[in-house]
Protein backbone atom coordinates (compact mmCIF):
# COMPACT_ATOMS: atom_id res chain seq x y z
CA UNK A 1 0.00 0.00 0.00
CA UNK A 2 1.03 3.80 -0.80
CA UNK A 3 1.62 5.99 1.93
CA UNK A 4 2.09 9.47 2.13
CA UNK A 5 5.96 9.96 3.36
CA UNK A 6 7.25 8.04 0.26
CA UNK A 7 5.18 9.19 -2.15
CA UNK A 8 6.45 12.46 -4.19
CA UNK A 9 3.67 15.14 -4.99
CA UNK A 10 6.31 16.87 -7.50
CA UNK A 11 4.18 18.11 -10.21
CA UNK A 12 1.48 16.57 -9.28
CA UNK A 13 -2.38 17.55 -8.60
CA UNK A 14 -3.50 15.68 -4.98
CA UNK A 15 -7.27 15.47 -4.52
CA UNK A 16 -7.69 15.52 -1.21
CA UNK A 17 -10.45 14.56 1.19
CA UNK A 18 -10.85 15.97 4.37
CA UNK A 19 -13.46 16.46 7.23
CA UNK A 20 -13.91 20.24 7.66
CA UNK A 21 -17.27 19.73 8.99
CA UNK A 22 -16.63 22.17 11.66
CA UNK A 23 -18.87 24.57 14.02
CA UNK A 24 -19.90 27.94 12.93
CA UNK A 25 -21.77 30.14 14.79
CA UNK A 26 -24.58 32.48 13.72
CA UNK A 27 -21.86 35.34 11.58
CA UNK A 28 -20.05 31.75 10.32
CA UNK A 29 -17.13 32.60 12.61
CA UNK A 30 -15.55 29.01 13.14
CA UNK A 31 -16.32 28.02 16.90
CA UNK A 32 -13.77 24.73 17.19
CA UNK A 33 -10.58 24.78 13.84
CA UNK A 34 -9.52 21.63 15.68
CA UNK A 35 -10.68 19.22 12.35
CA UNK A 36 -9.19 21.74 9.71
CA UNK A 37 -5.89 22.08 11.93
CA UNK A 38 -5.15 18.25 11.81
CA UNK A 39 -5.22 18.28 8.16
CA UNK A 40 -2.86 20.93 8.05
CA UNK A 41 0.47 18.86 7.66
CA UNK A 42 -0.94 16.31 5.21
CA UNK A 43 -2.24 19.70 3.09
CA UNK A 44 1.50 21.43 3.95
CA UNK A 45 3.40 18.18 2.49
CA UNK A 46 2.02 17.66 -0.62
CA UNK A 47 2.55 21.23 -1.05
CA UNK A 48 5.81 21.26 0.48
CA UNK A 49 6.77 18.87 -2.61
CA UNK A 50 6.07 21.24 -5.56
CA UNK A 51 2.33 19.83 -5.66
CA UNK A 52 -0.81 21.43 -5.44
CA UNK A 53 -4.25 20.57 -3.95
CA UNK A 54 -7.53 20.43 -4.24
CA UNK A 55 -8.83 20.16 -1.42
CA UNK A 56 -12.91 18.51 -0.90
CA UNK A 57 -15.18 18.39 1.91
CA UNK A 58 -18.57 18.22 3.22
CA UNK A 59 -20.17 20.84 5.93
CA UNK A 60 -23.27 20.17 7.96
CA UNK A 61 -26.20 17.75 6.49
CA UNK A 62 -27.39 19.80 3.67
CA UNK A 63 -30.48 18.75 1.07
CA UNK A 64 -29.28 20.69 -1.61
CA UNK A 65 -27.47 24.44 -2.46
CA UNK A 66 -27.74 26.70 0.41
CA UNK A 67 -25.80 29.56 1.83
CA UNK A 68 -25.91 28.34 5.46
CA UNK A 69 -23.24 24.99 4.62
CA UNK A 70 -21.05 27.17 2.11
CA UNK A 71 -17.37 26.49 2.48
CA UNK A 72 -16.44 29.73 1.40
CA UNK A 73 -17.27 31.03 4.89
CA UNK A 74 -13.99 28.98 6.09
CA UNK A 75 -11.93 29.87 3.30
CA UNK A 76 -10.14 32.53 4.65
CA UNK A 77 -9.37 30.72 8.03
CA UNK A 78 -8.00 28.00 5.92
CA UNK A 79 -5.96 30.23 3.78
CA UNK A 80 -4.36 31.51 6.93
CA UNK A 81 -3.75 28.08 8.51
CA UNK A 82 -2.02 26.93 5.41
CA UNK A 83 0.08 29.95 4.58
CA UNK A 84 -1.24 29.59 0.72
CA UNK A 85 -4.04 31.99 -0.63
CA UNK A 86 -6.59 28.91 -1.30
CA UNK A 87 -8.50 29.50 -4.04
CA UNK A 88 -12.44 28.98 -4.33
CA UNK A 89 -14.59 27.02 -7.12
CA UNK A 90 -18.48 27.92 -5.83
CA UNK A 91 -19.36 24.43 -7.55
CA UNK A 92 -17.61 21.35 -7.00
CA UNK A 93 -17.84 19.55 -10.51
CA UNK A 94 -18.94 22.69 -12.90
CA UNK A 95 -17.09 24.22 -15.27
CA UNK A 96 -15.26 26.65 -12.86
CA UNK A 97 -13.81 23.78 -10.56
CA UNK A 98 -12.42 21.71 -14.04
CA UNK A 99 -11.02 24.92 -15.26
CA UNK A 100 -9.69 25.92 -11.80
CA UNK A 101 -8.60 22.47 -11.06
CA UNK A 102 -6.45 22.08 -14.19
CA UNK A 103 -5.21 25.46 -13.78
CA UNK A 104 -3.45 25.05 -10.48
CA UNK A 105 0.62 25.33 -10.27
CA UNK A 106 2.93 23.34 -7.76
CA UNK A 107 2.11 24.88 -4.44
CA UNK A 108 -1.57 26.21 -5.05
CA UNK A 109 -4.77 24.97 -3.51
CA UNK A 110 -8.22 25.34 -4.41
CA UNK A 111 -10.79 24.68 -2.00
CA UNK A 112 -14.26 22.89 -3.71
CA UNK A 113 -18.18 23.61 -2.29
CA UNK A 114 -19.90 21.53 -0.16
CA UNK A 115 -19.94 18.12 -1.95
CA UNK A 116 -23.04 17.42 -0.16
CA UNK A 117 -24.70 19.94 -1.79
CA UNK A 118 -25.42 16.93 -4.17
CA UNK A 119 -27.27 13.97 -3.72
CA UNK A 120 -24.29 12.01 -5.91
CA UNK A 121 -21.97 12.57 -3.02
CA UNK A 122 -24.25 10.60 -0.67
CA UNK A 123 -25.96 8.34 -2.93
CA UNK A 124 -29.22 9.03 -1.69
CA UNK A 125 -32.27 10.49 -3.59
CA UNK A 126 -33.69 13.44 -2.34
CA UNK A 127 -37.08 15.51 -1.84
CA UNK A 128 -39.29 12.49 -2.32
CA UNK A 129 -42.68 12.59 -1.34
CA UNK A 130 -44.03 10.76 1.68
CA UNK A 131 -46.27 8.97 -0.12
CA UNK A 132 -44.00 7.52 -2.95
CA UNK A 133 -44.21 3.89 -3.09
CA UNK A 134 -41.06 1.98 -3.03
CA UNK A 135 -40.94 1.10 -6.32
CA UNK A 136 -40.87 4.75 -6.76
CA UNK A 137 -38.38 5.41 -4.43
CA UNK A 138 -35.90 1.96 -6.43
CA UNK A 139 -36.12 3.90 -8.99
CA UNK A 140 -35.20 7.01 -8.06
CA UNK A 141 -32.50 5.62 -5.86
CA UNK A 142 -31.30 3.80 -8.89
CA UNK A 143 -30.67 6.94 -10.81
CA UNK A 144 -29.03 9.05 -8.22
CA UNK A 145 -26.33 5.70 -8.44
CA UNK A 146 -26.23 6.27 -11.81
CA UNK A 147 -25.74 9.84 -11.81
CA UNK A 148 -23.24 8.90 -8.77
CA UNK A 149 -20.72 7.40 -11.32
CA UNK A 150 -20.34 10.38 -13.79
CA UNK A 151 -20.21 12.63 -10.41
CA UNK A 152 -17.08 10.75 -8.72
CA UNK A 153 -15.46 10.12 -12.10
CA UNK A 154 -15.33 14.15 -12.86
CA UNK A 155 -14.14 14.63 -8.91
CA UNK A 156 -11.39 12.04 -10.13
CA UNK A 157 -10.82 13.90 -13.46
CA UNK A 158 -9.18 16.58 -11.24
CA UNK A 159 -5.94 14.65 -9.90
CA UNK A 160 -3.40 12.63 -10.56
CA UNK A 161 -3.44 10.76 -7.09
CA UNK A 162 -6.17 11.02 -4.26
CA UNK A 163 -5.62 11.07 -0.67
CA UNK A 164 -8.08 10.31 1.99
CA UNK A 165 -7.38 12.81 4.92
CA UNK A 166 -11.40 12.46 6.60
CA UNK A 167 -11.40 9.52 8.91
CA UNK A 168 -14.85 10.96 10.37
CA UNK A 169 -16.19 10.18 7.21
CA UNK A 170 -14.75 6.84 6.76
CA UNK A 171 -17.59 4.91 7.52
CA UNK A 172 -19.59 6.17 4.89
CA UNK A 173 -19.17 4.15 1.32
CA UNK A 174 -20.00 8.12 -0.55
CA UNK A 175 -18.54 9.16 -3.70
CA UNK A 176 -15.56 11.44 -2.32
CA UNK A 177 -14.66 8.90 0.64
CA UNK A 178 -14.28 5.14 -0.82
CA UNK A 179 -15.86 5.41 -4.53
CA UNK A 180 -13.59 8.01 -6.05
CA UNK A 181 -10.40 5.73 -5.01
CA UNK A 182 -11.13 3.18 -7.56
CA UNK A 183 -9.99 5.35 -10.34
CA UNK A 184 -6.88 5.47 -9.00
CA UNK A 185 -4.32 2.40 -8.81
CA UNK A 186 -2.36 1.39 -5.74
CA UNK A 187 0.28 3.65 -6.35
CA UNK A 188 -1.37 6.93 -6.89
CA UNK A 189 -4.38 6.32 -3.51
CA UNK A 190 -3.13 6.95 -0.16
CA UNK A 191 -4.14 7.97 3.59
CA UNK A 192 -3.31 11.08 5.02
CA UNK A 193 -1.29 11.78 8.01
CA UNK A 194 -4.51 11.91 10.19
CA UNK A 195 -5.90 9.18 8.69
CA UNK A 196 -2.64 6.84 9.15
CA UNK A 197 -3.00 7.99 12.65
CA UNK A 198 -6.54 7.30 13.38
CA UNK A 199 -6.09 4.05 11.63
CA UNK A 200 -2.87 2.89 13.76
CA UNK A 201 -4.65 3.87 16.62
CA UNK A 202 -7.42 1.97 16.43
CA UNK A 203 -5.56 -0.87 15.26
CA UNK A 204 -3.81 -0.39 18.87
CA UNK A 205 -6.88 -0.77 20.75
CA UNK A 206 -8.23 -3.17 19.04
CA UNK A 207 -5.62 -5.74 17.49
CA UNK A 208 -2.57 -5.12 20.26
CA UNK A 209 -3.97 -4.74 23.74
CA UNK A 210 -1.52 -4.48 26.65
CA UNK A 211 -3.79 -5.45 29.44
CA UNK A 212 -5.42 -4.37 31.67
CA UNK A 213 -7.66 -3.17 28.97
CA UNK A 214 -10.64 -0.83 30.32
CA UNK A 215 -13.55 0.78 27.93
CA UNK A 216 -14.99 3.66 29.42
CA UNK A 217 -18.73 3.88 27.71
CA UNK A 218 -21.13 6.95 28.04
CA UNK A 219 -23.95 8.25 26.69
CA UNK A 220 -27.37 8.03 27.49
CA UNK A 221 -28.67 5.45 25.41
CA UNK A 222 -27.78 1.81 25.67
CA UNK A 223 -30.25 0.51 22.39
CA UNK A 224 -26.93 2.83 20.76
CA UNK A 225 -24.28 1.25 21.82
CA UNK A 226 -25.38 -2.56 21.50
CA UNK A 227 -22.88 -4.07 18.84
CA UNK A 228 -19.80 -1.63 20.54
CA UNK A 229 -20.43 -2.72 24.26
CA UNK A 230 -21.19 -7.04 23.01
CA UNK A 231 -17.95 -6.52 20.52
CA UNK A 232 -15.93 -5.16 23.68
CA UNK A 233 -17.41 -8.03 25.80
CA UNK A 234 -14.96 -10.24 23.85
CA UNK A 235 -11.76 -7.40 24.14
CA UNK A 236 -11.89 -5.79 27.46
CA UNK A 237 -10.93 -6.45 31.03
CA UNK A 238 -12.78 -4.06 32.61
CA UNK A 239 -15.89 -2.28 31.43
CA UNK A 240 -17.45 1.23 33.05
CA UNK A 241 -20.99 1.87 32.10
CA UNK A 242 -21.77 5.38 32.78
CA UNK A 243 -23.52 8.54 31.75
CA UNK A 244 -27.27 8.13 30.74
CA UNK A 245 -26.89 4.68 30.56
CA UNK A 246 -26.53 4.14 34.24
CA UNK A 247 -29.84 4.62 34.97
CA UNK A 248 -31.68 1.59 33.17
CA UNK A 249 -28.88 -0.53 34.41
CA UNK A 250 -30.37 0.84 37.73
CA UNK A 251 -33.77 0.32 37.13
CA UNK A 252 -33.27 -3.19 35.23
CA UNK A 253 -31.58 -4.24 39.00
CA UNK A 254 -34.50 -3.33 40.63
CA UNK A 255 -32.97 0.44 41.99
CA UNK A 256 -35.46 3.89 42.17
CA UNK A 257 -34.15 5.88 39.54
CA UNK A 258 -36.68 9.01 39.90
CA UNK A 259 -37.18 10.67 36.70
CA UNK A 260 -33.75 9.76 35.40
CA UNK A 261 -33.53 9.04 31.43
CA UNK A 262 -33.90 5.16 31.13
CA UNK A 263 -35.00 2.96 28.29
CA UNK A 264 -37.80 1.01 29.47
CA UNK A 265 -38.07 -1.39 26.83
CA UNK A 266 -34.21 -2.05 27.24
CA UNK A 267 -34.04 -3.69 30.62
CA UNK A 268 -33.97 -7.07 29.84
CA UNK A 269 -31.27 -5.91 27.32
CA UNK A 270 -29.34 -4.47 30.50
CA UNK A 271 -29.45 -7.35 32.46
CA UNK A 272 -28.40 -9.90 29.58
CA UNK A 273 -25.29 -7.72 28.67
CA UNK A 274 -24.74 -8.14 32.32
CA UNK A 275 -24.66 -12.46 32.23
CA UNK A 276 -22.42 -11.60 29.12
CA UNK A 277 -20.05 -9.59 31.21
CA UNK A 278 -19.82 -12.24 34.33
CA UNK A 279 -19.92 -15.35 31.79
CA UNK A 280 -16.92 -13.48 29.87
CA UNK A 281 -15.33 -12.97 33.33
CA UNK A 282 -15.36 -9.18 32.50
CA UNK A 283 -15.38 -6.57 34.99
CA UNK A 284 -18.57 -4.95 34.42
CA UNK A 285 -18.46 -1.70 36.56
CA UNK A 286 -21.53 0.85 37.04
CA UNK A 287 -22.30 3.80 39.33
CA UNK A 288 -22.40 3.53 43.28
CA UNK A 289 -23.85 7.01 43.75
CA UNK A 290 -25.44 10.20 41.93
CA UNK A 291 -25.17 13.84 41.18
CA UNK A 292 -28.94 14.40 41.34
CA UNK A 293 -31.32 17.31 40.27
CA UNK A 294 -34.68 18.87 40.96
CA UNK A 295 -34.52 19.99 37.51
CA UNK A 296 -32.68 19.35 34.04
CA UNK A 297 -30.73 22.93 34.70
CA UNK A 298 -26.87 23.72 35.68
CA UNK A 299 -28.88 26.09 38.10
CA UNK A 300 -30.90 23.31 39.86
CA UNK A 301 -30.83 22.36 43.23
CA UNK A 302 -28.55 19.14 43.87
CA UNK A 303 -27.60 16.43 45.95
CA UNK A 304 -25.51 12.68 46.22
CA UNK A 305 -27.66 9.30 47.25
CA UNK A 306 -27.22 5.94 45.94
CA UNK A 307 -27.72 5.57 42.63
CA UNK A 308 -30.68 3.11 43.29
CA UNK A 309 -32.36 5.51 45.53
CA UNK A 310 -33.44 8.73 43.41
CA UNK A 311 -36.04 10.51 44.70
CA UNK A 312 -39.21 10.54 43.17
CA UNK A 313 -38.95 14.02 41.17
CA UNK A 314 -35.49 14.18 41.15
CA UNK A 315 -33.13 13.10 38.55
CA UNK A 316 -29.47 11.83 38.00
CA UNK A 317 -27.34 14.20 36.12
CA UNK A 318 -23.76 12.84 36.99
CA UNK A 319 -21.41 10.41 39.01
CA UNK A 320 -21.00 10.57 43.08
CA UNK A 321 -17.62 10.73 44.64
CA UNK A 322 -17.90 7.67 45.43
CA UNK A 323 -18.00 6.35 42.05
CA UNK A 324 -15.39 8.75 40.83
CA UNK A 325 -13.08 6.94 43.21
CA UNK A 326 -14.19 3.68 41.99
CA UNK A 327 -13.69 4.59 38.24
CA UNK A 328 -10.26 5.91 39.09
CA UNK A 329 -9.37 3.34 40.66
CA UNK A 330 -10.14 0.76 37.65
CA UNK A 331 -8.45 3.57 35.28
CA UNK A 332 -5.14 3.88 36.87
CA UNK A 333 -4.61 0.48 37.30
CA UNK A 334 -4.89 -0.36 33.61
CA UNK A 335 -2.67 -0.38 30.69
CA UNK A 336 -5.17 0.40 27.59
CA UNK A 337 -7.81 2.45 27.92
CA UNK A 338 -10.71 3.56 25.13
CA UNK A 339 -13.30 6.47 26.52
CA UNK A 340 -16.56 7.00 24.52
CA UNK A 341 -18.59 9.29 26.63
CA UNK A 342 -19.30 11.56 29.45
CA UNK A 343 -20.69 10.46 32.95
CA UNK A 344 -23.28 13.25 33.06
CA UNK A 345 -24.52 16.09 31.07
CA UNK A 346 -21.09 18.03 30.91
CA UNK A 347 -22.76 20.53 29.12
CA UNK A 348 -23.54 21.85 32.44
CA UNK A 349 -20.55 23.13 34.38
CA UNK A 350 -22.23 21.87 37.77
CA UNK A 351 -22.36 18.62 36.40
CA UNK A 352 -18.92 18.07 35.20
CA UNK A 353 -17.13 16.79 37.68
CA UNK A 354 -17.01 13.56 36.97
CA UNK A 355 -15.90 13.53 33.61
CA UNK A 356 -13.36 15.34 34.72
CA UNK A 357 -12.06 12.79 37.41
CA UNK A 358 -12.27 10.47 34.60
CA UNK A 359 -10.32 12.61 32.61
CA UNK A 360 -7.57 13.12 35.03
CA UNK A 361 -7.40 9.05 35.79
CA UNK A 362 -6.97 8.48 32.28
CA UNK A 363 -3.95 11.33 32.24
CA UNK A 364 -2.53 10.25 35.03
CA UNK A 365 -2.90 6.44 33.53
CA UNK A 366 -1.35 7.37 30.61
CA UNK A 367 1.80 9.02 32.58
CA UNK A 368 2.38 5.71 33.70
CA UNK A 369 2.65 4.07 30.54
CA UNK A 370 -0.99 3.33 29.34
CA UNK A 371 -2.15 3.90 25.74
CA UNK A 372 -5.20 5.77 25.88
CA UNK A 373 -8.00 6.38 23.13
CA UNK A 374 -10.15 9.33 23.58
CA UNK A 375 -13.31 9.46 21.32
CA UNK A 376 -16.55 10.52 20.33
CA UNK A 377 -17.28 13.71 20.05
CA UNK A 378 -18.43 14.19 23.66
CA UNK A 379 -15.91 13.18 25.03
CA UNK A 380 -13.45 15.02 22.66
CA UNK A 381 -15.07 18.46 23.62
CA UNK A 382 -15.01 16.98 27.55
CA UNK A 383 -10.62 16.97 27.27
CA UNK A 384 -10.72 19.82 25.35
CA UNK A 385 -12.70 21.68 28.03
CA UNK A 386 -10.62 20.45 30.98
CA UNK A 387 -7.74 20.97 28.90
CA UNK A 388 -6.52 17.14 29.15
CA UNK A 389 -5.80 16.51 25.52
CA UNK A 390 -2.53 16.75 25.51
CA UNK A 391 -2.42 14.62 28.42
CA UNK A 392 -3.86 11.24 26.51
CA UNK A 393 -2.41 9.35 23.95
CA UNK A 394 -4.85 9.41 21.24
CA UNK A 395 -7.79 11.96 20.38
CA UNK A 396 -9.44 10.69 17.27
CA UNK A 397 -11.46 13.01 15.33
CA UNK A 398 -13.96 10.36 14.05
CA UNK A 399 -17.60 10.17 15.73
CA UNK A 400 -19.27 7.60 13.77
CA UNK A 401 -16.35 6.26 12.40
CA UNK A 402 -14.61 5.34 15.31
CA UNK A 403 -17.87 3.31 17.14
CA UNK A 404 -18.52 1.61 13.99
CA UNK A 405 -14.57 0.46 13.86
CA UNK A 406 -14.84 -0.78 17.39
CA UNK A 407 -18.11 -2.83 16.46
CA UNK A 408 -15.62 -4.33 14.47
CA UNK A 409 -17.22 -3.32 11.21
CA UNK A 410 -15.06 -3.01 8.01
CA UNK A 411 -15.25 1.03 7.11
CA UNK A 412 -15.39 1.77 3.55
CA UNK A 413 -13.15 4.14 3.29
CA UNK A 414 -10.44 2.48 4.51
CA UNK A 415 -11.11 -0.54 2.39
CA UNK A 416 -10.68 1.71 -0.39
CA UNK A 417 -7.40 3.05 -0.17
CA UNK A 418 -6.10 -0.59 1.20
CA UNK A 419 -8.12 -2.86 -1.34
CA UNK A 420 -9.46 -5.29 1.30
């Protein structure tokens, strides 16, 4: 396989994929650069070589042309980040980006709109009615795949080698992510710095586990993280259940969970991933005690109990000390360590404490010579708050892409690039 250090760019046009989905607030000012600065030195090589890019990406979840998912409203912050005026095609396969794309000289860039501002990029029809019938919707689905080809082929027209920089997208089998590589051969397709990265570190936590291994999984529904918590049954030594989830754990045990979040048709579920645990002689460790609220508000008044004994109109909203000692304790003392997922609604700074103590256990873990895999993007924003990123060993960028790789699931565009 191809990989970026020993390839040359020399002369050479790069089309380059990369996840600048980022937040912009309501002037377009870019809230969080973090996704455009790690494709920076993949971007700053190629250019570095006496190649030129151009560069493609999607922004938000748009259903067609509209001003509000524009990428020229982060075209001058990436200009600035890459030192190179980057120019702008307002289409991404008209006549302006062909003629702009086979314009470009060694060390210029040229940014392309929103590729999601067509359906080809997806593969998805659009704007159908809700009562088409689904031979109706075949068909149209059918010729958006059609149209599909002629729309990756002209994105492919552009270069002479593609690179695949946008692991957050690299569970999705779209035109610009996994489709677009098969016009290229093995020589001329290649991952990006980030994307070797993201790749190796998965691999880590995955494929070569120094145990104790401990998976740290939050979030407040457990009917969506199924196929992630039964594939880490078979991988993990220890395994925290927190955040939302905690409370139909609680309930499924028999425990008063007041008007906590819970997923009452998922109780059985709780308690048979909880045989699966014991029969797999994992560790399967859940809250002792509660942050609890009167109301879903930072602003509400609080209190600790026992996480089985919520009052009536009260509701958890983080971890207790007492299980803050008892997931440090399980953190420190192990020598791999994946986090997916707050232990409470972080969002509110009277709630945050516990994240936090997880945070610090996996720092100070990792000081000690643990390999440590934050992501998700709640719990990416809950390091970057504390400011503990620099303290872990890994922060992947990928949401979607990194559960679905720890599910175990083959992501598309990775296959691509690698050809199995």
């Amino acid at each position: 396989m191809q990989t970026i250090d020993k390839f040359s760019f020399a002369n050479k046009k790069a089309f380059v994929r990369v996840d600048f989905n980022v937040p912009l607030d309501e002037n377009f000012n870019i809230t969080d650069d973090t996704r455009i600065r790690a494709a920076l030195p993949t971007l700053k090589k190629i250019l570095a070589d006496g190649g030129s890019v151009i560069i493609g990406s999607h922004l938000g979840r748009p259903k067609g042309v509209t001003d509000k998912y524009s990428l020229k409203h982060i075209l001058a912050h990436v200009s600035k980040l890459l030192g190179v005026d980057v120019q702008f095609a307002s289409d991404c396969i008209g006549e302006e980006a062909s003629l702009k794309a086979a314009a470009l000289k060694p060390g210029e860039a040229l940014l392309l709109e929103n590729l999601r501002f067509y359906a080809e990029e997806e593969g998805k029809p659009r704007g159908l009615a809700e009562n088409v019938s689904e031979e109706e919707k075949k068909i149209a689905k059918k010729a958006v795949k059609e149209s599909q080809k002629n729309f990756t082929k002209t994105l492919a027209s552009y270069a002479d080698c593609y690179v695949n920089d946008a692991f957050g997208t690299a569970h999705r089998a779209h035109a610009s992510t996994a489709l677009i590589a098969t016009y290229f051969d093995t020589d001329h397709k290649m991952f990006g710095y980030l994307m070797e990265k993201e790749v190796k570190a998965v691999e880590k936590i995955l494929n070569d586990i120094t145990r104790p291994f401990t998976a740290i999984m939050g979030g407040s529904k457990v009917s969506s993280k199924i196929e992630i918590i039964e594939n880490l049954l078979n991988k993990v030594d220890n395994l925290i259940i927190t955040g939302g989830m905690t409370y139909t754990f609680t309930k499924a045990m028999g425990g008063k969970i007041g008007k906590s979040i819970c997923e009452d048709d998922k109780l059985d579920l709780a308690l048979e991933l909880m045989q699966k645990a014991k029969e797999k002689g994992v560790n399967l460790v859940l809250a002792v005690d509660t942050k609890i609220a009167d109301d879903f508000s930072n602003d509400a008044k609080t209190d600790f109990v026992n996480v089985n004994e919520i009052p009536d109109e009260w509701e958890g909203l983080d971890i207790g000390p007492e299980t803050e000692a008892l997931y440090a304790e399980v953190i420190k003392n192990s020598k791999t360590i994946l986090w997916n997922g707050p232990t409470g609604v972080f969002e509110f700074d009277n709630f945050t404490h516990g994240s936090r103590a997880v945070g610090e256990a996996i720092v100070e873990a990792t000081k000690n010579g643990a390999f440590s895999l934050v992501g998700g993007g709640d719990s990416v924003a809950c390091v970057n708050k504390f400011g503990l990123a620099d303290g872990v060993s890994y922060v992947s960028t990928g949401g979607g892409a990194l559960l679905e790789a720890i599910e175990g699931k083959v992501l598309p565009g990775i296959e691509a690039i690698r050809g199995y």
